[in-house]
Protein backbone atom coordinates (compact mmCIF):
# COMPACT_ATOMS: atom_id res chain seq x y z
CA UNK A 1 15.59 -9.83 20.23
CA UNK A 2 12.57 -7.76 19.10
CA UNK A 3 11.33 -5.09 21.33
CA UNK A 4 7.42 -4.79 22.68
CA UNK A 5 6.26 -1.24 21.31
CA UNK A 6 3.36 -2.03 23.11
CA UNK A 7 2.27 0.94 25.44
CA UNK A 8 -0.22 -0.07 27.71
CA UNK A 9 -2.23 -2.83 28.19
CA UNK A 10 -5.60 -4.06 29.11
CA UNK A 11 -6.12 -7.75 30.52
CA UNK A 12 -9.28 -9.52 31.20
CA UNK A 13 -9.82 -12.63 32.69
CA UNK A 14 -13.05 -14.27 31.40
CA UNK A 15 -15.21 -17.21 31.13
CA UNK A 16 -16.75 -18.02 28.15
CA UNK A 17 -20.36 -20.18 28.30
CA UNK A 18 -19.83 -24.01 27.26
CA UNK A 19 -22.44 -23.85 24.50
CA UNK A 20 -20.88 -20.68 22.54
CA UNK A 21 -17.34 -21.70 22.63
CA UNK A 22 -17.35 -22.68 18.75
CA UNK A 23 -18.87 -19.00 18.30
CA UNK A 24 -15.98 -17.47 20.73
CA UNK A 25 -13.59 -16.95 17.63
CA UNK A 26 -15.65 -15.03 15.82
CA UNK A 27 -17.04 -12.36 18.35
CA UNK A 28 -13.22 -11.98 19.10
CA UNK A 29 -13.13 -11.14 14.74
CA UNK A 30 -15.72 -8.42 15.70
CA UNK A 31 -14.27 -6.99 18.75
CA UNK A 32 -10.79 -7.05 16.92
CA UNK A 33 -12.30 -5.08 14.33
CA UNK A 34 -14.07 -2.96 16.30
CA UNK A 35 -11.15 -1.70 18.38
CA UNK A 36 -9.29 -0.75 14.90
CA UNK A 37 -5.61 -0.32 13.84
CA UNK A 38 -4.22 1.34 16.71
CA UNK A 39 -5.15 -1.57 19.16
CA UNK A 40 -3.92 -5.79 18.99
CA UNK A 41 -6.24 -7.93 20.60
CA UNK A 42 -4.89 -11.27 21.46
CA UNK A 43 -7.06 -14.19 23.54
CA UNK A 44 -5.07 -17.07 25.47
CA UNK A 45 -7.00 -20.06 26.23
CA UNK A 46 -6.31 -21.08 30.57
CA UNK A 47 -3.82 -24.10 29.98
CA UNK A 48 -6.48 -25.82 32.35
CA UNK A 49 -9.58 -25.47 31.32
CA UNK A 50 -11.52 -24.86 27.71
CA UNK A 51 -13.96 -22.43 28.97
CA UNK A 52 -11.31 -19.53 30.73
CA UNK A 53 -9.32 -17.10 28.81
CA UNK A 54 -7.48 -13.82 28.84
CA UNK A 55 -8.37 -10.87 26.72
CA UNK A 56 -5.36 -9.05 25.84
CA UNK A 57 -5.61 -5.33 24.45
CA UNK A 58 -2.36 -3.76 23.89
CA UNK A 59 -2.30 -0.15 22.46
CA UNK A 60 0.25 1.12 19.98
CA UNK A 61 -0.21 4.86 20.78
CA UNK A 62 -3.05 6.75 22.71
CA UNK A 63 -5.07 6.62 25.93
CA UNK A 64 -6.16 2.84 27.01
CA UNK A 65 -9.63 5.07 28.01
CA UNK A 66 -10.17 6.12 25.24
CA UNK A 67 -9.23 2.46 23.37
CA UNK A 68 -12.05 0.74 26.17
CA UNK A 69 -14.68 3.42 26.14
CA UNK A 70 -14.45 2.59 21.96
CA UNK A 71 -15.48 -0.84 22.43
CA UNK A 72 -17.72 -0.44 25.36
CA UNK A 73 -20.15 2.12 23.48
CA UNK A 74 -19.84 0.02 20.75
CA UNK A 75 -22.77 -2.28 19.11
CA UNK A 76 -20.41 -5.29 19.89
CA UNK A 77 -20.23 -4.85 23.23
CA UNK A 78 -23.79 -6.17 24.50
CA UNK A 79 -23.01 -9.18 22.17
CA UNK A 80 -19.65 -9.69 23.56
CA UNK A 81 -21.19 -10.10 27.52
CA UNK A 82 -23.61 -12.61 26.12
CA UNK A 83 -20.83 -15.09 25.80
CA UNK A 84 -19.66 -14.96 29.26
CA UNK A 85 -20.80 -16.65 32.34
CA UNK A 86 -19.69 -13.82 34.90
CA UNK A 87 -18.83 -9.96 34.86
CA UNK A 88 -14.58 -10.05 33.26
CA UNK A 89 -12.18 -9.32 35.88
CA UNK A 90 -9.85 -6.26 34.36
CA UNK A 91 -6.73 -4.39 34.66
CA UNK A 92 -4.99 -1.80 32.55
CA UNK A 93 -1.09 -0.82 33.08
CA UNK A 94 1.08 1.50 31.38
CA UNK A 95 3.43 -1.15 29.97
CA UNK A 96 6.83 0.71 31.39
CA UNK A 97 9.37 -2.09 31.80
CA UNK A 98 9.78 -4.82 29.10
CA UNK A 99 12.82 -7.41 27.31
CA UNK A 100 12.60 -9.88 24.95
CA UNK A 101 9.59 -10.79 22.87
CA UNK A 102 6.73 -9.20 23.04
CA UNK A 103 3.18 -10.43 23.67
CA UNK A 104 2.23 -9.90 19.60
CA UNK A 105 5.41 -12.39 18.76
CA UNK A 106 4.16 -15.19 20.95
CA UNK A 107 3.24 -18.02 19.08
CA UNK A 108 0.83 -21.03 19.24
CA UNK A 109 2.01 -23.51 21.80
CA UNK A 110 3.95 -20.99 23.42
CA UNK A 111 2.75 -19.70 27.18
CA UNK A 112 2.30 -16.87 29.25
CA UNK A 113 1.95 -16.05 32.90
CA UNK A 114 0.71 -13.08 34.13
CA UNK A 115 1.49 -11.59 37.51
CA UNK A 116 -0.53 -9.24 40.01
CA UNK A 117 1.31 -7.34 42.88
CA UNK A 118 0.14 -5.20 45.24
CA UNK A 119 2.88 -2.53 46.78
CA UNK A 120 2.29 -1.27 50.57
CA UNK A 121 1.25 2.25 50.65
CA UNK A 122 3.85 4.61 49.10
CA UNK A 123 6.09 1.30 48.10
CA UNK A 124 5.54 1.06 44.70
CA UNK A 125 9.07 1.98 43.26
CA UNK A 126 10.34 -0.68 45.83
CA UNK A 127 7.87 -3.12 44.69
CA UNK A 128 9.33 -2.79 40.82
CA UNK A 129 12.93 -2.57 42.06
CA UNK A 130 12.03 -5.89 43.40
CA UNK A 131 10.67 -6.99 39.62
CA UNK A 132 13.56 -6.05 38.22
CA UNK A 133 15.61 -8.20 40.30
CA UNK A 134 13.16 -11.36 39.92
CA UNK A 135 13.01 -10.98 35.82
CA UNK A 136 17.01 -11.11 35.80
CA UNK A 137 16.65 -14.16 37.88
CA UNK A 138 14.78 -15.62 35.01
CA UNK A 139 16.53 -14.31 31.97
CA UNK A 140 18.89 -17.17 31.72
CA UNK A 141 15.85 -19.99 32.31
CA UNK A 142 15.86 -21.38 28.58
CA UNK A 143 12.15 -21.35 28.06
CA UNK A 144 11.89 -17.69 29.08
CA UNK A 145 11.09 -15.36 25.71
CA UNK A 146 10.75 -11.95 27.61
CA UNK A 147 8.43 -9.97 29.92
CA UNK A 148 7.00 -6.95 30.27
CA UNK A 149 5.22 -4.80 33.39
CA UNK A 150 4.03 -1.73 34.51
CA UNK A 151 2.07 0.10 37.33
CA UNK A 152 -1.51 -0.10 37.19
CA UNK A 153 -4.27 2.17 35.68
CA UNK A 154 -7.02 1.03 37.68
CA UNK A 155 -5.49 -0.04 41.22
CA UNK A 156 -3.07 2.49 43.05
CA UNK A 157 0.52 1.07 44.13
CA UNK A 158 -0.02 -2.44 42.09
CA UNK A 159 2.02 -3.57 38.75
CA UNK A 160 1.07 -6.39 36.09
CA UNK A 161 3.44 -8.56 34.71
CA UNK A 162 3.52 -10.51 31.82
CA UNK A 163 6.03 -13.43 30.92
CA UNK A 164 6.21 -14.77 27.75
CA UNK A 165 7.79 -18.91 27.71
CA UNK A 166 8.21 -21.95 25.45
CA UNK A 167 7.08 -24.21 27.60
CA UNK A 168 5.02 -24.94 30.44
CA UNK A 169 7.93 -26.71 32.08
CA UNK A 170 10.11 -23.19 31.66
CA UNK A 171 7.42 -21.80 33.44
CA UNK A 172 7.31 -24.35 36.02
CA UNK A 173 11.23 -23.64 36.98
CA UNK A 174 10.73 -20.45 37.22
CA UNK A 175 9.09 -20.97 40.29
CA UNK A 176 10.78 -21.22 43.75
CA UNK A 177 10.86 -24.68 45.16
CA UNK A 178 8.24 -25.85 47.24
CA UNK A 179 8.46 -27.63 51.05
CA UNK A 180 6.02 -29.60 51.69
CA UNK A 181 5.27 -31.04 55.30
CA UNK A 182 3.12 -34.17 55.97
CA UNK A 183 0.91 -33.91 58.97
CA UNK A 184 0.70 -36.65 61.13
CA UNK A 185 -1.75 -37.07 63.76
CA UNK A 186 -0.67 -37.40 67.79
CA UNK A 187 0.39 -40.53 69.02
């Protein structure tokens, strides 16, 4: 399989406003361009919804500070919040841990969930030990195409994790069966 050179990451969830979705692709053309060579941009529309996405910077080589300070100090910026209904919720992770495809060789159709843990205090190798363990559980799922996941830039003691699938149903059994109880009122 091809290997992820990526080496670190910057995710932000976002919400585009209704009326400039038809303009959406072509601020992303600007801040692509903006960000130059050294940076991939990707943008994956929420399965859910039209309006929700996730801004993907990955960088090649350098400091992801340096990469976000670029664009934020850039003329595109101030353009780029105009097309979103709230402030964009962001993380950036050094990209440590990865197998399988990388984000840059997903293709249309194909999905990708991302995952946010929090380690307790100190915990933090424990808490990817742990990843380790759940990402072999999913290598043989058919639908599974890789992952990748690091330790956080901007939160101490978390990780992001990325996995890359075919299908939304690869996804789905992926995750651990679910009990549900009915409640019933007193008799």
């Amino acid at each position: 399989m091809p290997k992820c050179f990526m080496s670190h990451l910057i995710t932000s969830e976002i919400k585009v406003i209704p009326d400039l979705l038809e303009q959406f692709p072509a601020m992303v053309t600007k801040v692509r361009e903006t960000l130059g060579n050294q940076v991939r941009l990707s943008v994956y529309r929420e399965h859910e919804s039209s309006t929700k996405f996730l801004m993907v910077t990955s960088g090649i080589e350098g400091d992801p500070e340096i990469h976000s300070s670029r664009f934020f100090e850039s003329d595109v910026y101030p353009d780029y919040i105009a097309f979103l209904e709230e402030a964009p919720s962001t993380i950036i992770s050094n990209l440590t841990h990865r197998r399988g495809l990388g984000l840059e060789d997903l293709q249309p159709g194909q999905f990708m969930s991302l995952g946010y843990r929090q380690a307790e205090p100190g915990r933090l190798l424990e808490l990817e030990a742990e990843l380790d363990t759940i990402f072999a559980g999913l290598e043989p799922i058919p639908d599974m195409l890789g992952f990748a996941y690091g330790p956080s830039l901007t939160a101490s003691e978390a990780v992001l994790s990325l996995v890359g699938w075919n299908s939304v149903e690869g996804f789905a059994a992926s995750r651990p069966m679910q009990v549900l109880f009915k409640i019933k009122g007193g008799e």
